[in-house]
N, C-alpha and C. Protein backbone atom coordinates (compact mmCIF):
# COMPACT_ATOMS: atom_id res chain seq x y z
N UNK A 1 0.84 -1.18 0.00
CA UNK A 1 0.00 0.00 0.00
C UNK A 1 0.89 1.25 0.00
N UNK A 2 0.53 2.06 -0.80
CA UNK A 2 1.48 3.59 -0.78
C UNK A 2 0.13 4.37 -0.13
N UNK A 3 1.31 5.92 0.36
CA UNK A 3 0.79 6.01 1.36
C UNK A 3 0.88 8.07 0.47
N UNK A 4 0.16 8.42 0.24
CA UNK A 4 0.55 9.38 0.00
C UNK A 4 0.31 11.20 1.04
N UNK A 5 1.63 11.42 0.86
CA UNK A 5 1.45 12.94 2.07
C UNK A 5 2.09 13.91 1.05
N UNK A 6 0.90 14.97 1.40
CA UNK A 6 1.35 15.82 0.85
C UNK A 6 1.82 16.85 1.62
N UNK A 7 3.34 17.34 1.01
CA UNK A 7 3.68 18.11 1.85
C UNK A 7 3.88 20.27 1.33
N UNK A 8 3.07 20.38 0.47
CA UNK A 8 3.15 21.03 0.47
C UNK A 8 1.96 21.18 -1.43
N UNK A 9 0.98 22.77 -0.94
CA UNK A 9 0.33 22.87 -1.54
C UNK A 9 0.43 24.78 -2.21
N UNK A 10 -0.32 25.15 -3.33
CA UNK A 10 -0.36 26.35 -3.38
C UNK A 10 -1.64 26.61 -4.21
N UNK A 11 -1.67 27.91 -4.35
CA UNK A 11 -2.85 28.69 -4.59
C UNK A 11 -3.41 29.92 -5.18
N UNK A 12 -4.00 30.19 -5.65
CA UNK A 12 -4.17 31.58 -6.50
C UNK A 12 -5.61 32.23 -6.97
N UNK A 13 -5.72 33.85 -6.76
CA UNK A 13 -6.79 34.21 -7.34
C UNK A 13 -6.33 35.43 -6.78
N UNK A 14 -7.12 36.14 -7.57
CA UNK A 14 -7.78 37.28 -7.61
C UNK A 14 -9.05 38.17 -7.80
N UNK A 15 -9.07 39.14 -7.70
CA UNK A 15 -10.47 40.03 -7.90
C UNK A 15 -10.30 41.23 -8.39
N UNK A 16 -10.88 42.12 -8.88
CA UNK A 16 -10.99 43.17 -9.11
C UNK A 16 -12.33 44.40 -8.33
N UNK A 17 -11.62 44.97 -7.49
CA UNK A 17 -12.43 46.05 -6.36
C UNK A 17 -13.04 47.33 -6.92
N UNK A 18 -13.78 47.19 -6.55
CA UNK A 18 -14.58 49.34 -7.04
C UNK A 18 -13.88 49.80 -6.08
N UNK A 19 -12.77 49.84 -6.35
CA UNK A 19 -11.55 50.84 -4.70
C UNK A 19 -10.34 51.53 -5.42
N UNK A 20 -10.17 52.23 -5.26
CA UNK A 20 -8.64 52.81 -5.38
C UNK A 20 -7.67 51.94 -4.94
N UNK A 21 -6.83 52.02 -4.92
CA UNK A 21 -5.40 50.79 -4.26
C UNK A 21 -5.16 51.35 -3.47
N UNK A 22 -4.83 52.51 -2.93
CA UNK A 22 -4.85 52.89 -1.40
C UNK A 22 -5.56 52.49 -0.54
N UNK A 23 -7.29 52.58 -0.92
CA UNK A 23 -8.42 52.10 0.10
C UNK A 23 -8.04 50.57 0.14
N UNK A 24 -8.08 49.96 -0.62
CA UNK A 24 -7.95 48.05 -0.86
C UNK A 24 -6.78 47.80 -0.10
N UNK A 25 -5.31 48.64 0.17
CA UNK A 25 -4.14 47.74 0.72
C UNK A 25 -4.66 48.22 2.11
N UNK A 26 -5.27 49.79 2.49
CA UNK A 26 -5.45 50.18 3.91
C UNK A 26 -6.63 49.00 4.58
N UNK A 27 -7.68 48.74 3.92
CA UNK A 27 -8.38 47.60 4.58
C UNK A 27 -7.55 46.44 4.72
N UNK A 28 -7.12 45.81 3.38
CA UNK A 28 -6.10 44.24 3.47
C UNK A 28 -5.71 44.40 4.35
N UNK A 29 -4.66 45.63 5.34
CA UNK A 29 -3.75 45.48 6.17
C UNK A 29 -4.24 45.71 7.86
N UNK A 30 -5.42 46.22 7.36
CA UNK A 30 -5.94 46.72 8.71
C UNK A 30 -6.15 45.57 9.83
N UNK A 31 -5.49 45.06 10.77
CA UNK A 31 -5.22 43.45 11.15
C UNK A 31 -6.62 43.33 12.13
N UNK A 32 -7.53 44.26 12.71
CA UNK A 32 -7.95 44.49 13.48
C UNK A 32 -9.50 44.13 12.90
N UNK A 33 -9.52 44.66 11.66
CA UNK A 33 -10.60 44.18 10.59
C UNK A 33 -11.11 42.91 9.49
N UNK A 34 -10.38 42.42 10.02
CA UNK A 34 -9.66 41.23 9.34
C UNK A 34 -11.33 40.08 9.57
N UNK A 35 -11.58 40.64 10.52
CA UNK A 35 -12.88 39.40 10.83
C UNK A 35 -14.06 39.73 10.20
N UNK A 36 -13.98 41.12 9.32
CA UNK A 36 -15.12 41.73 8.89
C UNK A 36 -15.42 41.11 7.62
N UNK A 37 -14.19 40.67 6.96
CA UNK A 37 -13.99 40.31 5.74
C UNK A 37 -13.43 38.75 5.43
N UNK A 38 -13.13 38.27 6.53
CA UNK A 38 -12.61 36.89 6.55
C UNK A 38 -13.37 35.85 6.99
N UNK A 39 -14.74 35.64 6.82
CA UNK A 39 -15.43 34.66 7.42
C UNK A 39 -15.01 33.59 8.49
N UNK A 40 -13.75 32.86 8.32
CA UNK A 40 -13.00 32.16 9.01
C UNK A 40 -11.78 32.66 9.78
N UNK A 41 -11.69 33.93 9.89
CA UNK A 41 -11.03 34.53 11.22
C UNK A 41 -12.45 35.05 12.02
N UNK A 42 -12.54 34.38 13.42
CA UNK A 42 -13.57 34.50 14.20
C UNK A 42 -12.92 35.60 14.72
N UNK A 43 -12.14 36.19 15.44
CA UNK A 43 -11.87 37.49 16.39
C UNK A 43 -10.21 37.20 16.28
N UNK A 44 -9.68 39.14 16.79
CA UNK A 44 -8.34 38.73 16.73
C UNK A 44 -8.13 38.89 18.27
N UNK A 45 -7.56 37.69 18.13
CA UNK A 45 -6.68 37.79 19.98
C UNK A 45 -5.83 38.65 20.21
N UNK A 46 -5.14 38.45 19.64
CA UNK A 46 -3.76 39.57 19.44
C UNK A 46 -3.26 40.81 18.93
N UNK A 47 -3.92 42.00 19.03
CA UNK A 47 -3.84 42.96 17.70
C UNK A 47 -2.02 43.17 17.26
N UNK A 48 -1.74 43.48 16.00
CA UNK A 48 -0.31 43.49 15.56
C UNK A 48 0.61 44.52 16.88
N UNK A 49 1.53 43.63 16.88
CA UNK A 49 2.54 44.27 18.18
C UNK A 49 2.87 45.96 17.94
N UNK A 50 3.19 46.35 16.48
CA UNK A 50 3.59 47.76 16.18
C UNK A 50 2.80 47.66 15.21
N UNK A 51 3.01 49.06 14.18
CA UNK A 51 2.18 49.56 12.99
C UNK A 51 3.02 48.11 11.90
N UNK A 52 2.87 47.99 10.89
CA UNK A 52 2.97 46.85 10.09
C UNK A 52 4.37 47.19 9.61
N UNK A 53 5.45 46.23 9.68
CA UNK A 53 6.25 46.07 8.82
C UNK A 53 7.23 44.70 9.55
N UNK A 54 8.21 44.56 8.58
CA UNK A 54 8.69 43.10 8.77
C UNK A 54 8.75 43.15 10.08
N UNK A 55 8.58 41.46 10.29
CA UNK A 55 8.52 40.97 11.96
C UNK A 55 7.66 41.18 12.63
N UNK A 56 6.57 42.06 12.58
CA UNK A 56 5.76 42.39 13.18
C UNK A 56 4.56 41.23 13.53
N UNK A 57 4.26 41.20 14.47
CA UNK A 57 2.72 39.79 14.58
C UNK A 57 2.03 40.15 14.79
N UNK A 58 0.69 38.96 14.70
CA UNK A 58 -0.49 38.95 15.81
C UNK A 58 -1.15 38.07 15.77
N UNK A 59 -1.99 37.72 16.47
CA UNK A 59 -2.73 36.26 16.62
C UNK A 59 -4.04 36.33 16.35
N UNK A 60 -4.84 35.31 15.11
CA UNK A 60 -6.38 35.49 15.39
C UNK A 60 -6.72 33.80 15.46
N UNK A 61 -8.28 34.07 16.26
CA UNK A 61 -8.78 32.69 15.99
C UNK A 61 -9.40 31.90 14.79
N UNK A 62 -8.61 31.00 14.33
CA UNK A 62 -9.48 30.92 13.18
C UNK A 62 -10.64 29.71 13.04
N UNK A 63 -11.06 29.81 11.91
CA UNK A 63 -12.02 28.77 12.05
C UNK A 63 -12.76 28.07 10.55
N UNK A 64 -12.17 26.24 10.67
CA UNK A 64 -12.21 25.85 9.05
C UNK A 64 -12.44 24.77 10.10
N UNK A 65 -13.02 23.32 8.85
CA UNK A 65 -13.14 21.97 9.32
C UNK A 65 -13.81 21.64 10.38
N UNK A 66 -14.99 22.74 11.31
CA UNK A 66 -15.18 22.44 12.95
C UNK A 66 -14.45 22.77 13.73
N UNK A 67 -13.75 22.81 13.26
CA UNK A 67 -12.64 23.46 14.80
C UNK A 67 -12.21 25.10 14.71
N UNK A 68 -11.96 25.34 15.86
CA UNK A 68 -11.15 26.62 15.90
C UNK A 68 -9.54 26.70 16.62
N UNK A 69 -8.65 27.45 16.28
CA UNK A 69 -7.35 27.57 17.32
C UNK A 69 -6.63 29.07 16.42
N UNK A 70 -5.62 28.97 17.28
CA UNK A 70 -5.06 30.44 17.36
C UNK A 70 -4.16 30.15 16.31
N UNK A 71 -3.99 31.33 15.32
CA UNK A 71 -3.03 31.35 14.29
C UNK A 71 -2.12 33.20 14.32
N UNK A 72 -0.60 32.65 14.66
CA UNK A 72 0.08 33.57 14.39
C UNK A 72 0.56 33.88 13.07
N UNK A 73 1.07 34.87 12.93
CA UNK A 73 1.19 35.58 11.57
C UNK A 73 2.34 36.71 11.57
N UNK A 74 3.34 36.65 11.20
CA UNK A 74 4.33 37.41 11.38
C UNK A 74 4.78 38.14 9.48
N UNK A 75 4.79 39.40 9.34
CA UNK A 75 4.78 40.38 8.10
C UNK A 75 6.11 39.41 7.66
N UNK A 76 6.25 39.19 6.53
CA UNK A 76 7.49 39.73 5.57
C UNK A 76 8.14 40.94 5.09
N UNK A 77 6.53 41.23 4.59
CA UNK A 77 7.17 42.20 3.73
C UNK A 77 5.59 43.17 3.48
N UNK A 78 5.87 44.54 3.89
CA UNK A 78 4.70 45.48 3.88
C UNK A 78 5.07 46.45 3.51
N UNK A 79 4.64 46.90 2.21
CA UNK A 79 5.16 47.81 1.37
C UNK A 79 3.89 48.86 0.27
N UNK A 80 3.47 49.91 1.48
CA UNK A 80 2.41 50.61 1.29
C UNK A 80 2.55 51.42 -0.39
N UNK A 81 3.33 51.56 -0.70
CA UNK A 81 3.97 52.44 -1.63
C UNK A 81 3.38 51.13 -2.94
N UNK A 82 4.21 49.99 -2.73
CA UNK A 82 3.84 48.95 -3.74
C UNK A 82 2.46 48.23 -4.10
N UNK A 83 1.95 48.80 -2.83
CA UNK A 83 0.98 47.43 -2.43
C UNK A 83 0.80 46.69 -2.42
N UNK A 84 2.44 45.82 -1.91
CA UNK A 84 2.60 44.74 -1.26
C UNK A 84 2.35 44.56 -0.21
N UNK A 85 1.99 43.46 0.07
CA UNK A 85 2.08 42.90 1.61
C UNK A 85 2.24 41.32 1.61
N UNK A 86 3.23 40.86 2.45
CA UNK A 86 3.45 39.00 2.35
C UNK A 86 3.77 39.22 3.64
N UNK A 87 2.68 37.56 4.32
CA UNK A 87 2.98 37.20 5.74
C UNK A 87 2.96 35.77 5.69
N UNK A 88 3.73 34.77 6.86
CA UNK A 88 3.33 33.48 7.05
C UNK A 88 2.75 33.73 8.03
N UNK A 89 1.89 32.27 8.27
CA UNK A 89 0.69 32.31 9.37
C UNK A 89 1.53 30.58 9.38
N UNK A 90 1.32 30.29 10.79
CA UNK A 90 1.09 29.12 11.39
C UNK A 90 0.21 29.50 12.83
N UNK A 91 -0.37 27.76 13.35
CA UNK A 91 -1.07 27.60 14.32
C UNK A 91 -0.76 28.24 15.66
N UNK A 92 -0.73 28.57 16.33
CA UNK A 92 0.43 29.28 17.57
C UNK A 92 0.47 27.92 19.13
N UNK A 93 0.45 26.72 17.99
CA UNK A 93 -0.07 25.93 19.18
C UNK A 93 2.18 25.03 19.08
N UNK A 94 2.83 25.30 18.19
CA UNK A 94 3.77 24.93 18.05
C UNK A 94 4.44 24.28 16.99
N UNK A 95 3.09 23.32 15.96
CA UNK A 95 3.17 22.55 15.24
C UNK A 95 3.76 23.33 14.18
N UNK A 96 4.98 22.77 13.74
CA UNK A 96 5.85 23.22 12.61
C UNK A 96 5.02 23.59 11.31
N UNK A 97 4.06 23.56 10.70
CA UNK A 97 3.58 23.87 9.24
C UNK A 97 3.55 25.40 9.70
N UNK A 98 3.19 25.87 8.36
CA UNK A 98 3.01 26.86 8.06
C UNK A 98 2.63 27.28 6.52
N UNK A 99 1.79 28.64 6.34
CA UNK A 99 1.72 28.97 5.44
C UNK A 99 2.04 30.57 4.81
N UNK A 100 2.50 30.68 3.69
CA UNK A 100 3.12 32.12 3.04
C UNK A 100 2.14 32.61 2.42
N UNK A 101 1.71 33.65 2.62
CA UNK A 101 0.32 34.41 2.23
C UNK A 101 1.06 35.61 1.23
N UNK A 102 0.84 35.73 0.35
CA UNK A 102 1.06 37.31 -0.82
C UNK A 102 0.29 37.84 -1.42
N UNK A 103 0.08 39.00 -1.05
CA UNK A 103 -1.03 40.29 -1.43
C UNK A 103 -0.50 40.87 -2.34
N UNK A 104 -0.71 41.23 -3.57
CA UNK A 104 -0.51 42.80 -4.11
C UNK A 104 -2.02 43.21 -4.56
N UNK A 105 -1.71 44.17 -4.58
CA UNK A 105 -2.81 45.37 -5.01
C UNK A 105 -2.66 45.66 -5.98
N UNK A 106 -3.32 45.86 -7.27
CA UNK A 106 -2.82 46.85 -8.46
C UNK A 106 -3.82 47.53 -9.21
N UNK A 107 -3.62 49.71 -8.98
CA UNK A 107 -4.34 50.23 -9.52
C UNK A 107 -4.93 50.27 -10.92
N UNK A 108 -5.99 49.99 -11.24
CA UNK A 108 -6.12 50.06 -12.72
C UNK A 108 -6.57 51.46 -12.84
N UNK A 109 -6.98 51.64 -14.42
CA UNK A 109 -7.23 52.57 -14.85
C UNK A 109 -8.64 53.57 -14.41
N UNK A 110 -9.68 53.21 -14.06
CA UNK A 110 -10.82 53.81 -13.74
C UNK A 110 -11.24 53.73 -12.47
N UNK A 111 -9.96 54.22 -11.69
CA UNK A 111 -10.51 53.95 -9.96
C UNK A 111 -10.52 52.90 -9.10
N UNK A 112 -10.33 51.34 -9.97
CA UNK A 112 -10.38 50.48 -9.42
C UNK A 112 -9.16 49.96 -8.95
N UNK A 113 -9.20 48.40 -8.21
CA UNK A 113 -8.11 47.80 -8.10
C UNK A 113 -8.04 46.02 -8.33
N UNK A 114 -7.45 45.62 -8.77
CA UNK A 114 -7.00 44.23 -8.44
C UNK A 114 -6.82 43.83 -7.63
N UNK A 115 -6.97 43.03 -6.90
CA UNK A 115 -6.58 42.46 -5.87
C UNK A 115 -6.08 40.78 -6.40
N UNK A 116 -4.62 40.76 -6.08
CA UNK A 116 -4.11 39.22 -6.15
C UNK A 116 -3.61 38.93 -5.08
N UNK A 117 -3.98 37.28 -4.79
CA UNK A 117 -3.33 36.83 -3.63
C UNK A 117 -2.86 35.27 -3.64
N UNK A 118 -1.85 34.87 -3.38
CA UNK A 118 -1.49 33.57 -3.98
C UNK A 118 -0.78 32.89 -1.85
N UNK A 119 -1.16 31.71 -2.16
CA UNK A 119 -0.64 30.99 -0.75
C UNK A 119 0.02 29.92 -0.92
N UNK A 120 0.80 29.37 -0.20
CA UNK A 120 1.70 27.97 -0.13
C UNK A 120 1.83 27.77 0.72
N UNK A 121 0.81 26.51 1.22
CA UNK A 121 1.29 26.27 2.05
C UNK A 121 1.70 24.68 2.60
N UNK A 122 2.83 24.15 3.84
CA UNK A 122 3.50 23.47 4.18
C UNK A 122 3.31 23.11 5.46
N UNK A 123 2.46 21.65 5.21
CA UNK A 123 2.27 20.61 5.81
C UNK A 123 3.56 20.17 6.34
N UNK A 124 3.31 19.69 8.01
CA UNK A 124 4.75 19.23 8.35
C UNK A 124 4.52 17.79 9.19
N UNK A 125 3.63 18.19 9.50
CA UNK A 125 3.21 16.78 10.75
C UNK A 125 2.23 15.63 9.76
N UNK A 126 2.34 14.81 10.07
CA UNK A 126 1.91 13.25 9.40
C UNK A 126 0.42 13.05 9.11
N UNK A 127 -0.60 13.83 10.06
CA UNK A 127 -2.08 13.71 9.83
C UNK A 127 -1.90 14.94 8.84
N UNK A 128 -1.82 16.32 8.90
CA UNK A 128 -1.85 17.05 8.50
C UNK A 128 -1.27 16.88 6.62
N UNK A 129 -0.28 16.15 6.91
CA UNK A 129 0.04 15.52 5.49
C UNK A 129 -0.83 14.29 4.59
N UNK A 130 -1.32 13.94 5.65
CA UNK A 130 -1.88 12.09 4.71
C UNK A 130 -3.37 13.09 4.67
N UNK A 131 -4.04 13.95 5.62
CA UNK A 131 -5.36 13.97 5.59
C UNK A 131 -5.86 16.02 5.36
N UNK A 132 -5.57 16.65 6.55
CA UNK A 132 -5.90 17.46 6.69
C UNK A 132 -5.53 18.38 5.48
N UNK A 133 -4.38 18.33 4.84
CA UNK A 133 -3.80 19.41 3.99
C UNK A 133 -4.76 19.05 2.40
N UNK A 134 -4.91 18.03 2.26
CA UNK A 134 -6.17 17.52 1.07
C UNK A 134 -7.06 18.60 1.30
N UNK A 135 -8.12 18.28 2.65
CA UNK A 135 -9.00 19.09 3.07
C UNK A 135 -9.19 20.42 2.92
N UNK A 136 -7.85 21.18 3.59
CA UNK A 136 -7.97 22.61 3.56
C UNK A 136 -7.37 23.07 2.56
N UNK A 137 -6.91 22.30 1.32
CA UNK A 137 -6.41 22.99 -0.01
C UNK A 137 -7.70 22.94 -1.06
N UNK A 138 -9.06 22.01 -0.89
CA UNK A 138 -10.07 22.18 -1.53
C UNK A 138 -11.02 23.50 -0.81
N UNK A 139 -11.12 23.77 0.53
CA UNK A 139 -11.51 24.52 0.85
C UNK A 139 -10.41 26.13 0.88
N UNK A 140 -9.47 26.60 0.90
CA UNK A 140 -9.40 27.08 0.47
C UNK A 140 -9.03 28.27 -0.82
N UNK A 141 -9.51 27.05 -1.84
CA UNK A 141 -9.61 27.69 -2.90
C UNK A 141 -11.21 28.19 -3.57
N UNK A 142 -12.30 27.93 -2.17
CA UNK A 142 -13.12 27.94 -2.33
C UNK A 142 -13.60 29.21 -0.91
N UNK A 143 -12.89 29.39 -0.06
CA UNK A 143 -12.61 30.47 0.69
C UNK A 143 -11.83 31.43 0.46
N UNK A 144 -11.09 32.01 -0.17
CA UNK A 144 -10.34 32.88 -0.73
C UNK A 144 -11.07 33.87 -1.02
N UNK A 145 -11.74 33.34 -2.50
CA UNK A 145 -12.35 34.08 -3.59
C UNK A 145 -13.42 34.65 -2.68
N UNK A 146 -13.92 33.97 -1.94
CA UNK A 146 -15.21 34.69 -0.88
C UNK A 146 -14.80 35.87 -0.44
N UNK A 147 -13.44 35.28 0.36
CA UNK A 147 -12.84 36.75 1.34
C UNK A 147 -12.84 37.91 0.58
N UNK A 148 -12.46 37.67 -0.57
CA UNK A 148 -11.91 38.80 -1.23
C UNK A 148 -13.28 39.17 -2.17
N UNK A 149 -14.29 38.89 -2.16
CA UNK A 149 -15.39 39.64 -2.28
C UNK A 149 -16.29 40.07 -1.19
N UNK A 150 -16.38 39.74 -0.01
CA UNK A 150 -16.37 39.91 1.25
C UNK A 150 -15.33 41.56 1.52
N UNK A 151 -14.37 41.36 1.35
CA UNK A 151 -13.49 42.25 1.54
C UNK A 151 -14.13 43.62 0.30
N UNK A 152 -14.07 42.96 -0.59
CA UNK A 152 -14.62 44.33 -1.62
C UNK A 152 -16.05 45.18 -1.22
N UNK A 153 -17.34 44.35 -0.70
CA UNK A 153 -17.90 45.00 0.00
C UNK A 153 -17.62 45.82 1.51
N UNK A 154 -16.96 45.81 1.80
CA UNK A 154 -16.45 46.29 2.84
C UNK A 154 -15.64 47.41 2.86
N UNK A 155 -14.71 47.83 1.54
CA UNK A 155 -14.25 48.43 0.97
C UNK A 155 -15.34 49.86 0.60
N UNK A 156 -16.19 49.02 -0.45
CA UNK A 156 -17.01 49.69 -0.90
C UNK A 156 -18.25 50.43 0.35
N UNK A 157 -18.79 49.92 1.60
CA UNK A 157 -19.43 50.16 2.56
C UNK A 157 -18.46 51.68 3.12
N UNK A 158 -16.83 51.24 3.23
CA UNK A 158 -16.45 52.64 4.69
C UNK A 158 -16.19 53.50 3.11
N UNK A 159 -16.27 54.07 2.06
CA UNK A 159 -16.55 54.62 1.30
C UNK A 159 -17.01 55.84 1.00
């Protein structure tokens, strides 16, 4: 019998916002708002330690599969000017996986914005490989696209 684990998955989409790219990266980044627009971040425990830039954290609860637990998230790279922003998130419970989250923003021509966001993420522990990472790579490519229309109304609402 083979046994297959996967150890590592990725991801992609985008949208296009009735927002300027200023308004779209100031919500994306706003860590505090994050539950307004993220269906599966229930509340943040932790608000970000300083204003955003590398190293910076914070913790929210999240919530996929029935369960909930705490997920930290530490910046890469936050770059208001670009409208970049890249963070990894893992569980804050210890377990080695993790995942690399990348935002850009990009103004188009008539006011609007793009929004792209691509993830990878890395399964480390043995259930999480044979079972769970299957799971949460069909769901979220089916949660993403939500957030980020979720997020565009929200955009469009403080307006």
């Amino acid at each position: 019998m083979t046994i297959i684990l996967t150890r590592h998955f990725e991801g992609a989409t985008d949208a296009v916002l009735d927002a300027p790219a200023p308004d779209v990266f100031a919500a994306l980044t706003d860590i505090d708002r994050l539950p307004t627009w993220n269906a599966h971040i229930e509340r943040v425990l932790e608000p970000a330690s300083a204003p955003l830039d590398e190293g910076v954290e914070w913790v929210v609860r999240m919530r996929a599969m029935g369960t909930t637990w705490p997920s930290r998230a530490r910046v890469l790279v936050h770059d208001p000017v670009a409208y970049r922003f890249e963070h990894v998130s893992r569980s804050d419970d210890g377990n080695p996986s993790w995942a690399d989250w990348r935002w850009q923003v990009t103004p188009l021509p008539d006011g609007r914005s793009r929004l792209s966001v691509s993830w990878a993420v890395n399964p480390r522990t043995f259930w999480r490989q044979l079972l769970f990472s299957k799971i949460r790579h069909a769901q979220l490519d089916e949660e993403v696209p939500a957030s980020l229309a979720a997020l565009a109304r929200t955009v469009a609402v403080s307006r």
